[in-house]
C-alpha atoms as a PDB file:
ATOM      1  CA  UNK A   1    -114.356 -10.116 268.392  1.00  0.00           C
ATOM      2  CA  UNK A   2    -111.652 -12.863 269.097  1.00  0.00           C
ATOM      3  CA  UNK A   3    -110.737 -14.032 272.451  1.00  0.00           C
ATOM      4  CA  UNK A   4    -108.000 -11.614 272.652  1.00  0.00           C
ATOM      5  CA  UNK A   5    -110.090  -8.842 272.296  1.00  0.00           C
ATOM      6  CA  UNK A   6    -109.034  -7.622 268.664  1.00  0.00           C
ATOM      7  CA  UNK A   7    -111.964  -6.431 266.302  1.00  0.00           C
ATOM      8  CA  UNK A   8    -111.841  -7.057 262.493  1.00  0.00           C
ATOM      9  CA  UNK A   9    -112.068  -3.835 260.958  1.00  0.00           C
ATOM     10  CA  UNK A  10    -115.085  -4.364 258.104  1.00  0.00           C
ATOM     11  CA  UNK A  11    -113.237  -2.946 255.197  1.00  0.00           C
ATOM     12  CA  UNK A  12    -111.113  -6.224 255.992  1.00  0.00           C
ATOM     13  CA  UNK A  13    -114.442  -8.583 254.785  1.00  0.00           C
ATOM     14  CA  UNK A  14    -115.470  -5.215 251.867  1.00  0.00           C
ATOM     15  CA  UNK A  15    -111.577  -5.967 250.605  1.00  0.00           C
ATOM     16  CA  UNK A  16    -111.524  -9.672 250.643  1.00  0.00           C
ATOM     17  CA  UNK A  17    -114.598 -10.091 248.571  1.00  0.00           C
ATOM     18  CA  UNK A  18    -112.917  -8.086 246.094  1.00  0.00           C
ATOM     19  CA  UNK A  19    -110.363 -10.349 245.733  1.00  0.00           C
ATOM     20  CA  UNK A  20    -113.060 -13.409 245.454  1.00  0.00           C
ATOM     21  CA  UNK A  21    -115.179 -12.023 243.603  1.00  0.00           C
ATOM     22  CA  UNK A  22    -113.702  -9.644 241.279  1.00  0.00           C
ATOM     23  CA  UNK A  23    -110.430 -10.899 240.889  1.00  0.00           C
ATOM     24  CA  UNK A  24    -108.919  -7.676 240.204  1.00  0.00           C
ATOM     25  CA  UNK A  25    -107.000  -8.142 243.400  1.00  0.00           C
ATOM     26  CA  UNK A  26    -103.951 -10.687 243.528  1.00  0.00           C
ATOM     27  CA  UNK A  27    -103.376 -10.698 247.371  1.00  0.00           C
ATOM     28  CA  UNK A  28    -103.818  -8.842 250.487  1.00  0.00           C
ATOM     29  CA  UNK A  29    -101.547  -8.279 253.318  1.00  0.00           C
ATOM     30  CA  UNK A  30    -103.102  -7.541 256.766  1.00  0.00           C
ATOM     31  CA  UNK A  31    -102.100  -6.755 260.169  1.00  0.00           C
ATOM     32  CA  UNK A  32    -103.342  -5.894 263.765  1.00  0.00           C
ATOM     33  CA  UNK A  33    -103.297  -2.519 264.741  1.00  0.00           C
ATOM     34  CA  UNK A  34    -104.064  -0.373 267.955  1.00  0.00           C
ATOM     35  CA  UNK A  35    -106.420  -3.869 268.943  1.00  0.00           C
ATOM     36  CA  UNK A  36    -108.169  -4.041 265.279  1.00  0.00           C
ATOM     37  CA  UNK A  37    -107.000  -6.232 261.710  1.00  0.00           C
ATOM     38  CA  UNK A  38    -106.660  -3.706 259.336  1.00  0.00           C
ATOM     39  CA  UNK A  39    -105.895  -3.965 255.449  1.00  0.00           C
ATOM     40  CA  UNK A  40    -102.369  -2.880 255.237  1.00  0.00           C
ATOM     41  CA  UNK A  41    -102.051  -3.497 251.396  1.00  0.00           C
ATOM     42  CA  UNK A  42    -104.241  -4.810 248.698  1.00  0.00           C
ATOM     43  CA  UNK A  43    -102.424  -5.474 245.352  1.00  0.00           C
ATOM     44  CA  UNK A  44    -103.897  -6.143 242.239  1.00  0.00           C
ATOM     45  CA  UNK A  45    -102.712  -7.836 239.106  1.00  0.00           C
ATOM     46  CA  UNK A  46    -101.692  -4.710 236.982  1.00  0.00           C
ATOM     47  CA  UNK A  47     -99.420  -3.257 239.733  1.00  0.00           C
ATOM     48  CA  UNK A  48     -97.372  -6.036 240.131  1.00  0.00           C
ATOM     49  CA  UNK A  49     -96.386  -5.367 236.192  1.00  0.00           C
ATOM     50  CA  UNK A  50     -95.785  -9.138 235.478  1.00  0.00           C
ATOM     51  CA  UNK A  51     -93.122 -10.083 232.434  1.00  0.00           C
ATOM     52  CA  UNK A  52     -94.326 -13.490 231.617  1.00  0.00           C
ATOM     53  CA  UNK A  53     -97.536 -14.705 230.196  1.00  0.00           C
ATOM     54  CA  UNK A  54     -97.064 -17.892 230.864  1.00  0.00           C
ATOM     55  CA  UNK A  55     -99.269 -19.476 233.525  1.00  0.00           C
ATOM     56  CA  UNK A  56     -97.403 -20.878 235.296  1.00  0.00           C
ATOM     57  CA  UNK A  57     -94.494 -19.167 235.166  1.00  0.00           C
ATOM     58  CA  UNK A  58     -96.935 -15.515 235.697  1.00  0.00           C
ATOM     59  CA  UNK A  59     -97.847 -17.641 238.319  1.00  0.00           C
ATOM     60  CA  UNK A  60     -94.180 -18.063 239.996  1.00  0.00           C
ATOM     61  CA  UNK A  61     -93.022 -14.580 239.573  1.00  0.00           C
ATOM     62  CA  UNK A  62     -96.318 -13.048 241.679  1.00  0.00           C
ATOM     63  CA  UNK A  63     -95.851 -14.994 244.194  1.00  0.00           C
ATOM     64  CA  UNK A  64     -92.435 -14.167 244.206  1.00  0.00           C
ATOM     65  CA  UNK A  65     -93.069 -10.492 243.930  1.00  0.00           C
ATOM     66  CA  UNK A  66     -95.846 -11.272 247.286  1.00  0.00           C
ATOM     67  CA  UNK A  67     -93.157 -13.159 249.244  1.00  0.00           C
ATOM     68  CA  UNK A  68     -90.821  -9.693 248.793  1.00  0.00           C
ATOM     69  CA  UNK A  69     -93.583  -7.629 249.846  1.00  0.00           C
ATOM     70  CA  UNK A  70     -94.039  -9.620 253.188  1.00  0.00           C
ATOM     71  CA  UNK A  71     -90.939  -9.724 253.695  1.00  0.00           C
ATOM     72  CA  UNK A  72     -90.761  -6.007 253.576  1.00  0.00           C
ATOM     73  CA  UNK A  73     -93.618  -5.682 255.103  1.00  0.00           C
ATOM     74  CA  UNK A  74     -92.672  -7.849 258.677  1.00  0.00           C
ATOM     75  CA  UNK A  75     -88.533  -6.507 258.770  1.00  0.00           C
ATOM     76  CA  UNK A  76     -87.511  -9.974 257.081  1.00  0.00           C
ATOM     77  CA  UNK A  77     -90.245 -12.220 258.387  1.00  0.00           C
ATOM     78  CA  UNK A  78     -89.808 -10.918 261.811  1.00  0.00           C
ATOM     79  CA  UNK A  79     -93.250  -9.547 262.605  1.00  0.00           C
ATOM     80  CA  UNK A  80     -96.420 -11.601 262.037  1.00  0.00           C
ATOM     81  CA  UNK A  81     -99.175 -10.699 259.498  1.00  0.00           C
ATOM     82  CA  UNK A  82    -102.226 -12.461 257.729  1.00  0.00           C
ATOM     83  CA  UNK A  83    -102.414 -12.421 254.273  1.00  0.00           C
ATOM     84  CA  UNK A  84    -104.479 -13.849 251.522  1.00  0.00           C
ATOM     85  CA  UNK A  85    -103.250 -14.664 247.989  1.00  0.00           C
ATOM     86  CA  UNK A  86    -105.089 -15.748 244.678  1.00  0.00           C
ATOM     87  CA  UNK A  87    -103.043 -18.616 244.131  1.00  0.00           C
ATOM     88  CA  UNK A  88    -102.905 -19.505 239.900  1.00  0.00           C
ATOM     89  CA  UNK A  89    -101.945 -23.574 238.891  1.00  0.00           C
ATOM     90  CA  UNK A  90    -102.430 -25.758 236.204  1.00  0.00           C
ATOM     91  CA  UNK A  91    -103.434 -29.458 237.894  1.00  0.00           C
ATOM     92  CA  UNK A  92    -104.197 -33.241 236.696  1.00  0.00           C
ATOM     93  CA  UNK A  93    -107.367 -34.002 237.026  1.00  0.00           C
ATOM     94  CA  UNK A  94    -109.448 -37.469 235.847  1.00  0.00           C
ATOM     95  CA  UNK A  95    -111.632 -36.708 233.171  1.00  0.00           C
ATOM     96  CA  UNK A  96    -110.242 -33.194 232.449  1.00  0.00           C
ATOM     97  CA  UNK A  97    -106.561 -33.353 232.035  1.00  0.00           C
ATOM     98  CA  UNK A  98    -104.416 -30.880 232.794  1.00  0.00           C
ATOM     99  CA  UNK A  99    -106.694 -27.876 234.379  1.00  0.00           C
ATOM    100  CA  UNK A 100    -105.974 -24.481 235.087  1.00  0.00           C
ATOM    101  CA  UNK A 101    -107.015 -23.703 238.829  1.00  0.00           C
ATOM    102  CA  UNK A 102    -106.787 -20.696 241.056  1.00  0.00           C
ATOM    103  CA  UNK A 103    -107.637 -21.222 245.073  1.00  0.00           C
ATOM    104  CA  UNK A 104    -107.461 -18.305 247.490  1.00  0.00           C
ATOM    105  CA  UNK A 105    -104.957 -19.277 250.533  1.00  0.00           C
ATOM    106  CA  UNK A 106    -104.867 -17.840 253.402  1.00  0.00           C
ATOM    107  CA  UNK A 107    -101.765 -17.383 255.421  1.00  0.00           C
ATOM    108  CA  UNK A 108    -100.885 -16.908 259.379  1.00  0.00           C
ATOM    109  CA  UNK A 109     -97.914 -15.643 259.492  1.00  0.00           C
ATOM    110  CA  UNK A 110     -96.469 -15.913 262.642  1.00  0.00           C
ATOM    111  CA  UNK A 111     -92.277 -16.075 262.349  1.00  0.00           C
ATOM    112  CA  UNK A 112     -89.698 -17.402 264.860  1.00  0.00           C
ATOM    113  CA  UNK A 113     -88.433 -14.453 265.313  1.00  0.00           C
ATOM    114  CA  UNK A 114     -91.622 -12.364 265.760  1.00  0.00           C
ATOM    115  CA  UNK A 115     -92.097 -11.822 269.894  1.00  0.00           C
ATOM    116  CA  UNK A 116     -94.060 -14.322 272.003  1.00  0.00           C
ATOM    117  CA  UNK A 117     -96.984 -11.637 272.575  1.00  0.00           C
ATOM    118  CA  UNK A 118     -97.202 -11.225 269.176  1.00  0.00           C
ATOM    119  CA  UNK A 119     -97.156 -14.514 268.128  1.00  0.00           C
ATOM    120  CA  UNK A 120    -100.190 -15.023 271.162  1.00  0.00           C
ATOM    121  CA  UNK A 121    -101.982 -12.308 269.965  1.00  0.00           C
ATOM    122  CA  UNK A 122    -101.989 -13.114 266.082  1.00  0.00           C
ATOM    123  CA  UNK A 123    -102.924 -17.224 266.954  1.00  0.00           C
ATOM    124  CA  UNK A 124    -105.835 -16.288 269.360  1.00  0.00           C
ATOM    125  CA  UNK A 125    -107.128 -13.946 266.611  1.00  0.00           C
ATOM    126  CA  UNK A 126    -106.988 -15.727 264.019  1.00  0.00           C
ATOM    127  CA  UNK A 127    -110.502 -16.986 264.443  1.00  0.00           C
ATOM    128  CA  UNK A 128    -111.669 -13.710 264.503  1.00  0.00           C
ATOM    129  CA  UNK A 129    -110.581 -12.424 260.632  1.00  0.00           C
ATOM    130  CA  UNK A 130    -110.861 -16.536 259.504  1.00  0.00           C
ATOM    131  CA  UNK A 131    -114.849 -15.859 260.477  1.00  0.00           C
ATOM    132  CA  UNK A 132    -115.005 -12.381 259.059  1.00  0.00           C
ATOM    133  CA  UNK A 133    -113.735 -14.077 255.326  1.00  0.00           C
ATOM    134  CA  UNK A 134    -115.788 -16.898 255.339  1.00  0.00           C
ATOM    135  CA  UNK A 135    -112.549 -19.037 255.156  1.00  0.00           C
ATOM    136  CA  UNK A 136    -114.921 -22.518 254.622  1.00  0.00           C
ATOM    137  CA  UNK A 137    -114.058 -22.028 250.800  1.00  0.00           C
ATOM    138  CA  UNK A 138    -109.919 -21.103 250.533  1.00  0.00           C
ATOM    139  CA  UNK A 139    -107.392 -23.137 251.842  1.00  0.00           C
ATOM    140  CA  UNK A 140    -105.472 -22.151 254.911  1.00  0.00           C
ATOM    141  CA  UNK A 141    -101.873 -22.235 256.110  1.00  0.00           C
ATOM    142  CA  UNK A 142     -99.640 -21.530 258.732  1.00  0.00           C
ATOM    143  CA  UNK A 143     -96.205 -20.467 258.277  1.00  0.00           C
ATOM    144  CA  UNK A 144     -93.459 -19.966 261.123  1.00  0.00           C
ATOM    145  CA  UNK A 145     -90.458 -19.097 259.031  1.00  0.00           C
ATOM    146  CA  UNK A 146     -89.680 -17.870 255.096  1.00  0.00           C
ATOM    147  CA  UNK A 147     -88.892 -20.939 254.205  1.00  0.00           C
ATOM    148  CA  UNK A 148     -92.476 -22.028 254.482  1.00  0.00           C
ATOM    149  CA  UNK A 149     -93.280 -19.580 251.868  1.00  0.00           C
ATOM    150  CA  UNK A 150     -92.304 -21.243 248.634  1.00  0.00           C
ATOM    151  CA  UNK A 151     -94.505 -21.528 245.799  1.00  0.00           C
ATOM    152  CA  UNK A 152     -93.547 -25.337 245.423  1.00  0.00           C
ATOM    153  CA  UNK A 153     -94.456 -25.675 248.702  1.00  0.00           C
ATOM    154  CA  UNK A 154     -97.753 -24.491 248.609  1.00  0.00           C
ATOM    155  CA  UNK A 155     -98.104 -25.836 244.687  1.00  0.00           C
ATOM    156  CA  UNK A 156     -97.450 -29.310 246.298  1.00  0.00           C
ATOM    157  CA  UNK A 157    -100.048 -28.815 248.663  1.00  0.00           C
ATOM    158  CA  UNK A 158    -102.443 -27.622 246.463  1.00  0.00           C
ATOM    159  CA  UNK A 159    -102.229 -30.255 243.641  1.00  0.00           C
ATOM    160  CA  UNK A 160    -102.306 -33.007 246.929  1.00  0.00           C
ATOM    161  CA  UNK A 161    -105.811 -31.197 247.449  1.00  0.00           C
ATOM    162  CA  UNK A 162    -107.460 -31.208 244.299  1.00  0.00           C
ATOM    163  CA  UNK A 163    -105.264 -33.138 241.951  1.00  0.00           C
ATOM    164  CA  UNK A 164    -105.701 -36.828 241.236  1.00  0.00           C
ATOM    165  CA  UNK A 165    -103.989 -39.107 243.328  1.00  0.00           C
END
């Protein structure tokens, strides 16, 4: 239990290892409810009916298709949410060339326009769900506003990470 009281439901860790270890999931969106985080959605690869093959580009276009769904989701990035995402990119790396990578990330998403309480709520749980994942292994990041949410932004990021330098 965090320090704001909120429980993490278990079919929150049962759903996440899906994801990690199955890969038939692409993301998951979730969000606290009646004092518990809950799985509100857990999307896998065939329902968001991709139109490229291309890495990359396949890539792009889920994470474009995940961005809508938040923003759905939170009334236009105005109510906070975690979510987790199986993040696909090719990246440089010495010995191996160009390598194809995917990294789970983990977004809190706590928006400007999302109330204080919220906001206090979703930050002093965070600890609690970040525990229940096992979050040592995926990269994490906080985002207060939509245009944190890019997929160069988080590319960028990434390839700093575990690209050469």
């Amino acid at each position: 239990m965090s320090t704001s009281g909120v429980s993490v439901n278990p079919e929150v860790q049962r759903t996440f290892q899906r994801l990690s270890e199955g890969k038939e999931l692409r993301y998951i969106v979730f969000k606290i409810e009646d004092r518990e985080v809950t799985v509100e959605a857990a999307v896998t690869q065939e329902q968001l009916t991709l139109t490229v093959d291309d890495y990359e580009d396949n890539s792009k276009q889920a994470f474009s298709l995940f961005v809508d769904d938040l923003r759905q989701r939170t009334d236009g990035f105005k109510d906070c949410r975690y979510a987790v995402f199986d993040f696909k990119f090719i990246c440089s790396r010495i010995g191996a060339g160009n390598s194809k990578m995917d990294k789970i990330v983990f977004l809190q998403i706590c928006p400007d326009g999302a109330s204080i309480k919220k906001k206090m709520v979703y930050a002093s749980s965070a600890s609690a769900i970040k525990a229940s994942l096992g979050t040592e292994r995926i990269l994490q990041f906080q985002v207060s506003d939509e245009s944190e949410m890019s997929h160069k932004e988080l590319l960028l990021k990434l390839t700093d990470k575990y690209g050469d330098h």
